[in-house]
C-alpha atoms as a PDB file:
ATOM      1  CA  UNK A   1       0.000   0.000   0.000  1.00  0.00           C
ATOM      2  CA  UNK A   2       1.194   3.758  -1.308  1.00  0.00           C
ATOM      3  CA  UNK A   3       1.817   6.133   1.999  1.00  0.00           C
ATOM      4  CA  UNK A   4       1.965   8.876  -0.124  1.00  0.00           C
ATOM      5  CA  UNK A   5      -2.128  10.815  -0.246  1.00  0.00           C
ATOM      6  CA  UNK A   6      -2.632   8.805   3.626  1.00  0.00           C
ATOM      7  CA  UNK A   7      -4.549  10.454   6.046  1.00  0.00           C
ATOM      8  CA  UNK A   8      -4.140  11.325   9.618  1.00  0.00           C
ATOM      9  CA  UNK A   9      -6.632   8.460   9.894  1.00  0.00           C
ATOM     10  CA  UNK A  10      -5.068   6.083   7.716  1.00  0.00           C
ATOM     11  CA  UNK A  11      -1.389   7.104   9.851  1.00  0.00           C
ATOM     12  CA  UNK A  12      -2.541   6.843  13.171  1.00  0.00           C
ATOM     13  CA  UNK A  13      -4.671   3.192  12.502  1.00  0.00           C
ATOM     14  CA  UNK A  14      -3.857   0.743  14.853  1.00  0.00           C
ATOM     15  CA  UNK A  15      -3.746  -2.764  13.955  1.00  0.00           C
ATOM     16  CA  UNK A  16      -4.140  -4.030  18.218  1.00  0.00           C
ATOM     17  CA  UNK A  17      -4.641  -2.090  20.915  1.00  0.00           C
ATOM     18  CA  UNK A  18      -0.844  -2.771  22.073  1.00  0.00           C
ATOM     19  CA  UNK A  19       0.356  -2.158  18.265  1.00  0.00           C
ATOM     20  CA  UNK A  20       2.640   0.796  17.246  1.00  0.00           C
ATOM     21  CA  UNK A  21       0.706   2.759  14.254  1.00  0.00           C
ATOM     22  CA  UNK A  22       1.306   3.171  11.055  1.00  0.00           C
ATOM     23  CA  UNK A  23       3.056   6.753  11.151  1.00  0.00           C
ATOM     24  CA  UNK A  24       5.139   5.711  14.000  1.00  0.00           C
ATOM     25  CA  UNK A  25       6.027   2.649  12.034  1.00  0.00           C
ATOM     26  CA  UNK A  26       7.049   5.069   9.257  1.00  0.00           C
ATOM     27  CA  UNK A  27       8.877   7.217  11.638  1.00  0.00           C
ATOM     28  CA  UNK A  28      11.117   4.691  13.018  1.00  0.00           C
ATOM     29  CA  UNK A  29      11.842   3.451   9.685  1.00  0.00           C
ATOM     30  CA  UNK A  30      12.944   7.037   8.699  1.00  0.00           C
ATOM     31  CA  UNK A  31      15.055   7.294  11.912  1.00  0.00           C
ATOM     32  CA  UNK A  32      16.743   3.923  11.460  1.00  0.00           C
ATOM     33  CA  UNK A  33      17.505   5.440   7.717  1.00  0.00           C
ATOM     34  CA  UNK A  34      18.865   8.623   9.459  1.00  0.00           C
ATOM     35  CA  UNK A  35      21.409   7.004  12.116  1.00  0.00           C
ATOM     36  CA  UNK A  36      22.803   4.653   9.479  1.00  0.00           C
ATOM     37  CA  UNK A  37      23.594   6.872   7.132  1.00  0.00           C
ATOM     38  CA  UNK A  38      25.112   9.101  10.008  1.00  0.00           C
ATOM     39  CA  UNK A  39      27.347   5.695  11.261  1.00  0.00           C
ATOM     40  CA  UNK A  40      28.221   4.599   7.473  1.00  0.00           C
ATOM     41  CA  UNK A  41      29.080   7.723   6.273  1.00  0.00           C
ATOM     42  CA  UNK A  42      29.833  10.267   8.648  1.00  0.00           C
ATOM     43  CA  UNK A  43      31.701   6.913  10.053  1.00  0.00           C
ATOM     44  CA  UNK A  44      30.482   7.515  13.549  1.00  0.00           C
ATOM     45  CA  UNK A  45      29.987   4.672  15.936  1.00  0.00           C
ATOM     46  CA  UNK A  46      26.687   3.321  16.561  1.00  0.00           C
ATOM     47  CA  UNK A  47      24.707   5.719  18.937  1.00  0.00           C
ATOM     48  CA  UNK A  48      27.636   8.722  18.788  1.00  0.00           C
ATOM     49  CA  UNK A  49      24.949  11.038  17.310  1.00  0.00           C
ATOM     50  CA  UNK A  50      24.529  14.957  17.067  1.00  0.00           C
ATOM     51  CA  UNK A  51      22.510  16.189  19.938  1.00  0.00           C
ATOM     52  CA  UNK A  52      20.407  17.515  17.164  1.00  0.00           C
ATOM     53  CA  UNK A  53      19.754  14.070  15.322  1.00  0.00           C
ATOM     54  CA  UNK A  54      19.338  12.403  18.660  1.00  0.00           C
ATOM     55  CA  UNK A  55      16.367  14.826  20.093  1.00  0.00           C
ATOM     56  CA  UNK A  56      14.691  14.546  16.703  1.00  0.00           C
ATOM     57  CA  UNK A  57      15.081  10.754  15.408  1.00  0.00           C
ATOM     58  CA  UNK A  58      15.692   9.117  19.262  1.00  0.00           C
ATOM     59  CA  UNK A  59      11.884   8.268  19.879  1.00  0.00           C
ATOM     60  CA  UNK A  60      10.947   7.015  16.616  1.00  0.00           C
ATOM     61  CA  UNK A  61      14.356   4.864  16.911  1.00  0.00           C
ATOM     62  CA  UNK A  62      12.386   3.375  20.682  1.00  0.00           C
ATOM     63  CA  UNK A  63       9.281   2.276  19.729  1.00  0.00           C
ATOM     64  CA  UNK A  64       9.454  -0.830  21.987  1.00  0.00           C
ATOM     65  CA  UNK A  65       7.581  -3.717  20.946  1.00  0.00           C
END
């Protein structure tokens, strides 16, 4: 399924009760995207992030299960 034309609806549709939805899902992808590309090529270690990236990306990164 396309993200792209979703609404807040369609984002924030939880599968479960317990279940992450499908913007956070989308979100955490993005910040797993972001702190790669920081540790492959800004060759950082894993975690050594910019206070900057960390207070923006560091919750979608957390979701939990």
């Amino acid at each position: 399924m396309p993200v792209k034309g979703m609404t807040v609806e369609d984002l924030d549709h939880l599968v479960e009760d317990k279940a992450n939805s499908i913007g956070a899902m989308l979100l955490h992808l993005a910040a797993t995207q972001r702190f790669y590309q920081i540790h492959m090529f800004k060759v950082k270690k894993w975690g050594d992030w910019d206070t900057a990236d960390s207070k923006e990306w560091n919750v979608a990164s957390n979701l939990g299960d």
